[in-house]
N, C-alpha and C. Protein backbone atom coordinates (compact mmCIF):
# COMPACT_ATOMS: atom_id res chain seq x y z
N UNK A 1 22.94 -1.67 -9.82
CA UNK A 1 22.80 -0.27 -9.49
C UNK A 1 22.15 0.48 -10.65
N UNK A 2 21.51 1.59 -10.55
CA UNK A 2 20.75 2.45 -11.03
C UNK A 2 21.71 3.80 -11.15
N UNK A 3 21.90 4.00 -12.67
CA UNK A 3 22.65 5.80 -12.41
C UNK A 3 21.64 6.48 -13.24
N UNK A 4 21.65 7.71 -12.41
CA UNK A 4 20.49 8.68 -13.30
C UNK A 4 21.40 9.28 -14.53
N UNK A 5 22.55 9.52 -14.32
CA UNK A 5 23.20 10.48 -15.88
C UNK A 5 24.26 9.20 -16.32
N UNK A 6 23.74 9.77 -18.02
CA UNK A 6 24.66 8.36 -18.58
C UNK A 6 26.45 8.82 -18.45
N UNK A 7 26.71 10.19 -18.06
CA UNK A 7 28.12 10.10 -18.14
C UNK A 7 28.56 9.52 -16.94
N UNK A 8 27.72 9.57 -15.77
CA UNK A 8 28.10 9.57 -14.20
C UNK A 8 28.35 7.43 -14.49
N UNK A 9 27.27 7.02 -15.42
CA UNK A 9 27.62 5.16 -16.24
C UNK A 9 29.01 4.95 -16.58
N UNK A 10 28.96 6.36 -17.62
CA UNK A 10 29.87 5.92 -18.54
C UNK A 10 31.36 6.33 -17.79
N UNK A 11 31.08 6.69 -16.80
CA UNK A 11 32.61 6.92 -16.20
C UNK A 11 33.07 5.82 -14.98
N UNK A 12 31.87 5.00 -14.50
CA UNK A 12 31.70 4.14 -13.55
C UNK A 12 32.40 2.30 -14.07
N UNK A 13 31.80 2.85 -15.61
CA UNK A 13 32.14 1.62 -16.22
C UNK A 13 33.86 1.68 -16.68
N UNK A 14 34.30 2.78 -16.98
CA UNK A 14 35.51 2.86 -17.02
C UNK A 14 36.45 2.74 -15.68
N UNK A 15 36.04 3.46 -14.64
CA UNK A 15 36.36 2.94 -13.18
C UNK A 15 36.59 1.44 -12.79
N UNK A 16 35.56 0.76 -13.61
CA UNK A 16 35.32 -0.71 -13.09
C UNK A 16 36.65 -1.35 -14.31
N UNK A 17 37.34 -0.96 -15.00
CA UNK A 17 38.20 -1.53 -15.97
C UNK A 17 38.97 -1.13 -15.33
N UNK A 18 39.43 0.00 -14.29
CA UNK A 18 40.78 0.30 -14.23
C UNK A 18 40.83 -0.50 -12.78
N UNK A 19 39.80 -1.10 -12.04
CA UNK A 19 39.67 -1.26 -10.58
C UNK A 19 39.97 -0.63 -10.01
N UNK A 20 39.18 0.24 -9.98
CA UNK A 20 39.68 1.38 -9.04
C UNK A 20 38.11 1.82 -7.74
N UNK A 21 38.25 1.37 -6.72
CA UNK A 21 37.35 1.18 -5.47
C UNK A 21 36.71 2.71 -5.39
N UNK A 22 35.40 2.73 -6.18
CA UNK A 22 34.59 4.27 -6.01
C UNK A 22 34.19 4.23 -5.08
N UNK A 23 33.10 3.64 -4.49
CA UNK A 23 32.30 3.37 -3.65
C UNK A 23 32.31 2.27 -2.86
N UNK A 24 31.62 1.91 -1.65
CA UNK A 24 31.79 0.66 -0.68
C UNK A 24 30.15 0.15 -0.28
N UNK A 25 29.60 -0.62 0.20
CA UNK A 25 28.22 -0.66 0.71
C UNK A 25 28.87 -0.20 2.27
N UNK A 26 27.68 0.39 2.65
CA UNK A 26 27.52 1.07 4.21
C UNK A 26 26.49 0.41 4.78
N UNK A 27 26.73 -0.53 5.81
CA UNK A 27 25.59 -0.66 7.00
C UNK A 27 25.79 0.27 7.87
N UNK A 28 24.21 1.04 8.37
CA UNK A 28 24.54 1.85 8.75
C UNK A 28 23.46 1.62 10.22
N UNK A 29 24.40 2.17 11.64
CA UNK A 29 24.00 1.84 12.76
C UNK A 29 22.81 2.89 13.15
N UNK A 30 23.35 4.41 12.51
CA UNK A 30 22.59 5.26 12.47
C UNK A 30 20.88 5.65 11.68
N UNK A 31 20.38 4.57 11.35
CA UNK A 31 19.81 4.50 10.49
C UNK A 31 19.35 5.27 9.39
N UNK A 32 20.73 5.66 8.75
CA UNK A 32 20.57 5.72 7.32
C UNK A 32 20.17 4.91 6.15
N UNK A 33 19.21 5.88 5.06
CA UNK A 33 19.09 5.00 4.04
C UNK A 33 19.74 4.29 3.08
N UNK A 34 21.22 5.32 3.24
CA UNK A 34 21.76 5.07 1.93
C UNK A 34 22.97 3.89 2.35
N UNK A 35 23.01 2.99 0.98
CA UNK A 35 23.61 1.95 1.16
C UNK A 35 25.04 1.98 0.86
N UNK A 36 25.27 3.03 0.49
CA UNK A 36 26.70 3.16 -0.41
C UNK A 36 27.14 4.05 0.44
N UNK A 37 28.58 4.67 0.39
CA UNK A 37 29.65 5.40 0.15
C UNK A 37 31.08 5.73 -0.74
N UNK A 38 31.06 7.14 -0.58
CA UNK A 38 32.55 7.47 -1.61
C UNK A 38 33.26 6.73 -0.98
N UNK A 39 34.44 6.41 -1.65
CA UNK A 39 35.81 6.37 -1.05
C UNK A 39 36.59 7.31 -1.48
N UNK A 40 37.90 7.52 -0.38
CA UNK A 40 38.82 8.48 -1.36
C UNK A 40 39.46 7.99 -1.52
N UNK A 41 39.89 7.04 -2.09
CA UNK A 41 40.34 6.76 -3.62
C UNK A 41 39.69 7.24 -4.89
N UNK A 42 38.74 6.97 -4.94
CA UNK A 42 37.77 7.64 -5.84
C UNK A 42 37.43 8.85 -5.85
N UNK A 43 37.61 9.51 -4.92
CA UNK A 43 36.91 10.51 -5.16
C UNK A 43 37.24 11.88 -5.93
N UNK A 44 38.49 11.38 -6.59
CA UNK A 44 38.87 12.69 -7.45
C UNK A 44 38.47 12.24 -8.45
N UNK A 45 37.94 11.27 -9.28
CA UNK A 45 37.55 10.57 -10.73
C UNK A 45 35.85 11.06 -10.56
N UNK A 46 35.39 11.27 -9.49
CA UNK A 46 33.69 11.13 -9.08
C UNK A 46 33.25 12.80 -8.59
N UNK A 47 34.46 13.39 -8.40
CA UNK A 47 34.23 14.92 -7.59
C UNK A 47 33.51 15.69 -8.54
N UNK A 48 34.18 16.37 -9.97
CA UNK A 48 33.80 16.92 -10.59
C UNK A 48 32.15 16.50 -10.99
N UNK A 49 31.80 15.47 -10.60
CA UNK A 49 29.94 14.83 -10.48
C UNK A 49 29.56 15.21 -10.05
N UNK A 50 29.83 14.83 -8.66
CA UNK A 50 29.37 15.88 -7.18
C UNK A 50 28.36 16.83 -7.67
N UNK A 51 27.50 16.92 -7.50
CA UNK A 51 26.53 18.45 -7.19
C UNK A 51 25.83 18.90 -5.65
N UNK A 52 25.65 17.38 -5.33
CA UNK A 52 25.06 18.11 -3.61
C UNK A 52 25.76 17.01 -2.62
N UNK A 53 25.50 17.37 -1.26
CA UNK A 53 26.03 16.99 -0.19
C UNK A 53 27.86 17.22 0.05
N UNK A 54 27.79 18.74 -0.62
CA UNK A 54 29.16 19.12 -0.25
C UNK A 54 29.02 20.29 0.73
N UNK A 55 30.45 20.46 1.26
CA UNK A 55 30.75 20.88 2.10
C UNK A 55 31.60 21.79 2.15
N UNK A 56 32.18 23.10 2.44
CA UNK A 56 33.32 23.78 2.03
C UNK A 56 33.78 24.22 3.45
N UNK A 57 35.02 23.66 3.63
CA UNK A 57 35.73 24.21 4.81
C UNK A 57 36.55 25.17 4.41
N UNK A 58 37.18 25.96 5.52
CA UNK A 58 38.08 26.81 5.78
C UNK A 58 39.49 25.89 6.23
N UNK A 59 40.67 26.55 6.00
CA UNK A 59 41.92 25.62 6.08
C UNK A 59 41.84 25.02 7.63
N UNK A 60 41.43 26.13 8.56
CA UNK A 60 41.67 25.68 9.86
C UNK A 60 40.42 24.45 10.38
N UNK A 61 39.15 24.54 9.86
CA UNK A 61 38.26 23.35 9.45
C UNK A 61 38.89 22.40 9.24
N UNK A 62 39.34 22.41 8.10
CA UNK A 62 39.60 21.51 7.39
C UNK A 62 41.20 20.53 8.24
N UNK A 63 41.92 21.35 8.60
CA UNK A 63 42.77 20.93 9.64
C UNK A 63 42.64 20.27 10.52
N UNK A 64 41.74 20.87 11.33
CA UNK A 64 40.94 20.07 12.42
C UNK A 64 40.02 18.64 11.81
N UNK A 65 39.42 18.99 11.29
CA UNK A 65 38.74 17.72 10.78
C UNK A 65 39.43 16.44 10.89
N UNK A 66 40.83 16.95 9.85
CA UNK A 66 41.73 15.91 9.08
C UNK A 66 42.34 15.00 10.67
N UNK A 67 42.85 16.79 11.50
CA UNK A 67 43.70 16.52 12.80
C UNK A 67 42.75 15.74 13.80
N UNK A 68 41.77 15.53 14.08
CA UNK A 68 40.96 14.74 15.19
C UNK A 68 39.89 14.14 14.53
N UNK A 69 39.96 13.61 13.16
CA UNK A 69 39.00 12.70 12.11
C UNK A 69 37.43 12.78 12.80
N UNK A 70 36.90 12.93 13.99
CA UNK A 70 35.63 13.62 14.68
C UNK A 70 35.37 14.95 15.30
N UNK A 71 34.09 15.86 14.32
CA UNK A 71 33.95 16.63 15.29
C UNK A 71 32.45 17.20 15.44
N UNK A 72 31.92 17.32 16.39
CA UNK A 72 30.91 17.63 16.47
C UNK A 72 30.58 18.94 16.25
N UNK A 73 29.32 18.92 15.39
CA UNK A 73 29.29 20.30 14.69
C UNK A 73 29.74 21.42 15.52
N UNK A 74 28.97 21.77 16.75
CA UNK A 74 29.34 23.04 17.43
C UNK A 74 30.42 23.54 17.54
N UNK A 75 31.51 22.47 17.19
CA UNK A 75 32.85 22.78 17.34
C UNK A 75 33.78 23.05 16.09
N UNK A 76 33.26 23.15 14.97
CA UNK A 76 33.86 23.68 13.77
C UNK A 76 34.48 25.27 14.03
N UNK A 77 35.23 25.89 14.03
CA UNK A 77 35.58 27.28 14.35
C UNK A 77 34.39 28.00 13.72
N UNK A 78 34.12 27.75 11.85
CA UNK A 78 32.96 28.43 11.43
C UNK A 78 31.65 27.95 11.57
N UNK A 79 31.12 28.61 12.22
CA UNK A 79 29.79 28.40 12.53
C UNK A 79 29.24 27.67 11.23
N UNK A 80 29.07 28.47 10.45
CA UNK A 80 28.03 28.34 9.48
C UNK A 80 28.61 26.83 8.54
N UNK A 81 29.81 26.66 8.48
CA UNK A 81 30.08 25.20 8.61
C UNK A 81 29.29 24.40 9.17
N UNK A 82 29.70 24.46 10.70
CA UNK A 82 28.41 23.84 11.42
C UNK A 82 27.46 23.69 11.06
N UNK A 83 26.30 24.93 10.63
CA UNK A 83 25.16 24.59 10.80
C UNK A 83 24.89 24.14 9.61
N UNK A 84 25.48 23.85 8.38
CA UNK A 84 25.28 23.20 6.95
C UNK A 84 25.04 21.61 7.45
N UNK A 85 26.37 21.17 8.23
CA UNK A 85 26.93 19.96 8.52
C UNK A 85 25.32 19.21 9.56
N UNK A 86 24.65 19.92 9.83
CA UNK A 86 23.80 19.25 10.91
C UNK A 86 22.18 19.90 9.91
N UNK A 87 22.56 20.19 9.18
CA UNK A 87 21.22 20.31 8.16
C UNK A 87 20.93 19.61 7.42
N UNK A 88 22.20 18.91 6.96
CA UNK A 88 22.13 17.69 6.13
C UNK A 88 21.61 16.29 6.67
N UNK A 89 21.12 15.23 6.28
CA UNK A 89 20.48 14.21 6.68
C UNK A 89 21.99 13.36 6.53
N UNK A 90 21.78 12.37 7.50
CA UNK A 90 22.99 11.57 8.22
C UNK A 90 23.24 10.58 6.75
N UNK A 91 24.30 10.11 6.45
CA UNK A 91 24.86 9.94 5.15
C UNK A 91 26.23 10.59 4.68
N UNK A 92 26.96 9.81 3.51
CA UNK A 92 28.28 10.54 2.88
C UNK A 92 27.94 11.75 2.34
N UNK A 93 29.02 12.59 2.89
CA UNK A 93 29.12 14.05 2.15
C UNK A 93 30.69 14.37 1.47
N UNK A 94 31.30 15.41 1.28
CA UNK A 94 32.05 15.59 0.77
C UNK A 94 32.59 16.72 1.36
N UNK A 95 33.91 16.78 2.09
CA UNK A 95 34.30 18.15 2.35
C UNK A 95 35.53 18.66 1.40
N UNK A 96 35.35 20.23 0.85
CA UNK A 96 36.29 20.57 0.09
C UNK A 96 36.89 21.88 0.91
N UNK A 97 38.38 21.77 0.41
CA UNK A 97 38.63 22.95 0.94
C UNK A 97 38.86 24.25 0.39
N UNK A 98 38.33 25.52 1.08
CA UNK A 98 38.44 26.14 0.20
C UNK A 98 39.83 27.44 1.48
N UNK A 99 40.23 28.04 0.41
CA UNK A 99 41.27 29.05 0.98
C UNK A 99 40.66 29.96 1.27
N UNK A 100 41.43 30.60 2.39
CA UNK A 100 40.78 32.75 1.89
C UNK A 100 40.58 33.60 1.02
N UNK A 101 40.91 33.26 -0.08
CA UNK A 101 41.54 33.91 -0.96
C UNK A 101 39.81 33.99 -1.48
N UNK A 102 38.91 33.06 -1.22
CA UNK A 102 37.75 32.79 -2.02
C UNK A 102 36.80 33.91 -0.98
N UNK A 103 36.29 34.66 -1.57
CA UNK A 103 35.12 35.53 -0.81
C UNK A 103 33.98 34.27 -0.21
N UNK A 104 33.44 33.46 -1.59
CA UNK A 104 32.24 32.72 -1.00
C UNK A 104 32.91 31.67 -1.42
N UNK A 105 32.46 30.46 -0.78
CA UNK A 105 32.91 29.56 -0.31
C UNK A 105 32.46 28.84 -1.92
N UNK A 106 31.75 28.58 -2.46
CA UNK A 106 31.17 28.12 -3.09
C UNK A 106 31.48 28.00 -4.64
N UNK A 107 32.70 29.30 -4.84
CA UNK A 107 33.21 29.79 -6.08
C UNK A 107 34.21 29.26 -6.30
N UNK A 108 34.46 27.97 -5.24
CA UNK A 108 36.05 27.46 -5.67
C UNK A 108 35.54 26.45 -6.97
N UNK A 109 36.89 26.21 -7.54
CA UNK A 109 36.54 25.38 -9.21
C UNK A 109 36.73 24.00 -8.30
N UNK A 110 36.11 23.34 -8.93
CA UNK A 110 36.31 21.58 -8.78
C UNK A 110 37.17 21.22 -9.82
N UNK A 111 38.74 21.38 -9.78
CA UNK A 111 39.35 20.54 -11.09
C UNK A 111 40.53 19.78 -10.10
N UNK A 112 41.22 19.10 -10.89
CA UNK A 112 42.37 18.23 -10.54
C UNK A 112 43.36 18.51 -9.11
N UNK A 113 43.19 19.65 -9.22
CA UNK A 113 44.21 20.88 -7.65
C UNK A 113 43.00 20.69 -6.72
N UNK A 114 41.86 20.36 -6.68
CA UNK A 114 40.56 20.25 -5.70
C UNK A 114 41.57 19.45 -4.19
N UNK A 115 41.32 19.89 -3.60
CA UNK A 115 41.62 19.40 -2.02
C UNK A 115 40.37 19.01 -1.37
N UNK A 116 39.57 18.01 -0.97
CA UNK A 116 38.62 17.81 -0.71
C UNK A 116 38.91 15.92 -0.06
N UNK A 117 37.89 15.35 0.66
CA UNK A 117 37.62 14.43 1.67
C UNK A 117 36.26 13.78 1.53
N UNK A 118 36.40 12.73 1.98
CA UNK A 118 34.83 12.26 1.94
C UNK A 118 34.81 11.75 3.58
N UNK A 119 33.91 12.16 4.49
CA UNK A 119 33.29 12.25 5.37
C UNK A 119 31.85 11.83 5.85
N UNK A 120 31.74 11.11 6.58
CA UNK A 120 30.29 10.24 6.69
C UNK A 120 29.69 11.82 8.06
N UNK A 121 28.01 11.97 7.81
CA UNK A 121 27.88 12.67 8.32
C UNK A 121 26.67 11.66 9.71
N UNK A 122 27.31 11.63 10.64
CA UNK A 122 26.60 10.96 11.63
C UNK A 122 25.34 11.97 12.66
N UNK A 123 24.98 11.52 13.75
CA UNK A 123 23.79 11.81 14.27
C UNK A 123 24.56 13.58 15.24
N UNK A 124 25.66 13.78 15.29
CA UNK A 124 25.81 15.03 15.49
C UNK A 124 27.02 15.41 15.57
N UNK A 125 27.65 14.44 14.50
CA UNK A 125 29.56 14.34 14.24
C UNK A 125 29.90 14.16 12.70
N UNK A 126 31.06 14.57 11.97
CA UNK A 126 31.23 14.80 11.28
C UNK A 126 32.40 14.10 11.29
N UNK A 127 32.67 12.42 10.33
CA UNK A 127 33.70 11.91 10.84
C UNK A 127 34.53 11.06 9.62
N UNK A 128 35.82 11.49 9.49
CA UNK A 128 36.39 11.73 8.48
C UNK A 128 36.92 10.10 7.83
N UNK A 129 36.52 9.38 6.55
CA UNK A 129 36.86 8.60 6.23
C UNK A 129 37.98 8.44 5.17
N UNK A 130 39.33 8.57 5.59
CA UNK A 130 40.40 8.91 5.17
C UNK A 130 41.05 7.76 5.77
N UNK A 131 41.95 6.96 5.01
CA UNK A 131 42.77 6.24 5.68
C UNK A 131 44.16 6.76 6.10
N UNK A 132 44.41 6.26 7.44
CA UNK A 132 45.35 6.77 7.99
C UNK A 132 47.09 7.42 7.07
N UNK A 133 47.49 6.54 6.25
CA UNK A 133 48.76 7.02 5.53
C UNK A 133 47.88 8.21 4.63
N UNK A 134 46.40 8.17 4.19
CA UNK A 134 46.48 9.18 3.09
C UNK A 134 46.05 10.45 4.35
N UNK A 135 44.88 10.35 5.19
CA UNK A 135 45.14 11.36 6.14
C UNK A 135 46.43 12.40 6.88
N UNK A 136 47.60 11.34 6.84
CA UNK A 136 48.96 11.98 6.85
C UNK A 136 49.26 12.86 6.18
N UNK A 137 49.66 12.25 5.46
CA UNK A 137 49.93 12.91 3.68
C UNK A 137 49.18 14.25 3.48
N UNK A 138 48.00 13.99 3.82
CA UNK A 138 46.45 15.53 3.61
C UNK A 138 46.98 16.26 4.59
N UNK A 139 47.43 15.68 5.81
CA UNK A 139 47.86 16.42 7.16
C UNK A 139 49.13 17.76 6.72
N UNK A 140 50.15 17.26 6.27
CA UNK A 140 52.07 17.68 5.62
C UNK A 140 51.07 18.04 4.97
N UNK A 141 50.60 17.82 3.55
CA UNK A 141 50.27 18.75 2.91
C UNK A 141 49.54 20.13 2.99
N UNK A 142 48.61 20.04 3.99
CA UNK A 142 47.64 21.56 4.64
C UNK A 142 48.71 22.40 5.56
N UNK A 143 49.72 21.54 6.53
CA UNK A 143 50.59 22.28 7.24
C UNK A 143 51.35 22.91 6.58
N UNK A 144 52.16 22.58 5.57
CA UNK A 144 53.06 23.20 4.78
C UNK A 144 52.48 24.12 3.97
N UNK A 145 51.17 24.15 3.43
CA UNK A 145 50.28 25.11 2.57
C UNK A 145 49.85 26.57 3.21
N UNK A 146 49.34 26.30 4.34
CA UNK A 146 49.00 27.02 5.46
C UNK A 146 49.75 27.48 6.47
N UNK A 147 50.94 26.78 6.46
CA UNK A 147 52.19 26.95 7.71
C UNK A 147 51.43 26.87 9.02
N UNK A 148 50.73 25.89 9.14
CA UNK A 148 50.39 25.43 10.51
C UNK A 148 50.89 24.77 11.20
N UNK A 149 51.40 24.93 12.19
CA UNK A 149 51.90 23.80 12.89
C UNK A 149 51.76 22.60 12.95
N UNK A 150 52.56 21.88 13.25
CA UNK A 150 52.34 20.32 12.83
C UNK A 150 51.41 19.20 13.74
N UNK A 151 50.63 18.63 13.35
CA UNK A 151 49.65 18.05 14.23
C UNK A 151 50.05 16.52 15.24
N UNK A 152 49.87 16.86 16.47
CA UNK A 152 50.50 15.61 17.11
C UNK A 152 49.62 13.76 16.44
N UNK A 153 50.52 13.11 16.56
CA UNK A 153 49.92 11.72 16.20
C UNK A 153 49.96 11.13 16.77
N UNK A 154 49.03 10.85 18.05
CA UNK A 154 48.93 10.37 19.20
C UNK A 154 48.26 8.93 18.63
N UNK A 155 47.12 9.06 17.81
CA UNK A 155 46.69 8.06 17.47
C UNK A 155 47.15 7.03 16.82
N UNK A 156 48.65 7.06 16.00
CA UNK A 156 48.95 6.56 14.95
C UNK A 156 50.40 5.43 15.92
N UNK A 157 50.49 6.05 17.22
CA UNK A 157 51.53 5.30 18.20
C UNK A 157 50.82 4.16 18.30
């Protein structure tokens, strides 16, 4: 592999001592170029890197996302979610969440408290690569944050 910044190396190489699974190769049906993806496992050691192909949801976004792991853009509550999500070229992105509390979406900090997902962005779906116990876990955690009601787990029977 090829890294353009030597810290984005020098933190990859420390990753690779602790074994800790950053990334995966992606065959991709959709014909994407890119060969790789985040994992989240990784992705709080790799976030603060991050500069593009992010995403900022709203709690109830971000709910939904987590709660039905597919959704097709039109169906994000915020539009303009949407139309980010289908502007982007098909490939891993990153969704973070951001609260109300933030006027623009964009001003939230990326540190250690970051709530965020890694999400493959397909041909007109947005589909959440979270494994099921940590998707849970993200699930209790947004309900109790947000006091949303609790999401059925139809899938997990």
């Amino acid at each position: 592999m090829h890294f353009f910044w030597k810290s984005i190396h020098l933190l990859l190489e420390h990753l690779c001592t602790l074994s800790i699974l950053f990334q995966e190769t992606h065959r991709s049906k959709d014909g994407c170029s890119c060969p790789y993806r985040l994992t989240y496992e990784g992705l709080p050691l790799l976030l603060p890197y991050v500069s593009k192909r992010i995403l900022y949801a709203s709690p109830v976004d971000f709910h939904r996302l987590l709660q039905y792991r597919t959704i097709n853009f039109a169906h994000f509550v915020d539009a303009r979610l949407g139309e980010e999500a289908a502007f982007l070229t098909p490939g891993c992105c990153v969704v973070v969440l951001h609260d109300e509390g933030h006027e623009n979406a964009r001003s939230v900090s990326i540190d250690p408290s970051t709530i965020a997902i890694v999400c493959w962005r397909g041909k007109g779906t947005m589909n959440v690569m979270v494994s099921p116990p940590d998707r849970k876990e993200l699930l209790e955690r947004i309900e109790y944050r947000f006091r949303f009601k609790a999401a059925i787990e139809e899938d997990e029977k």
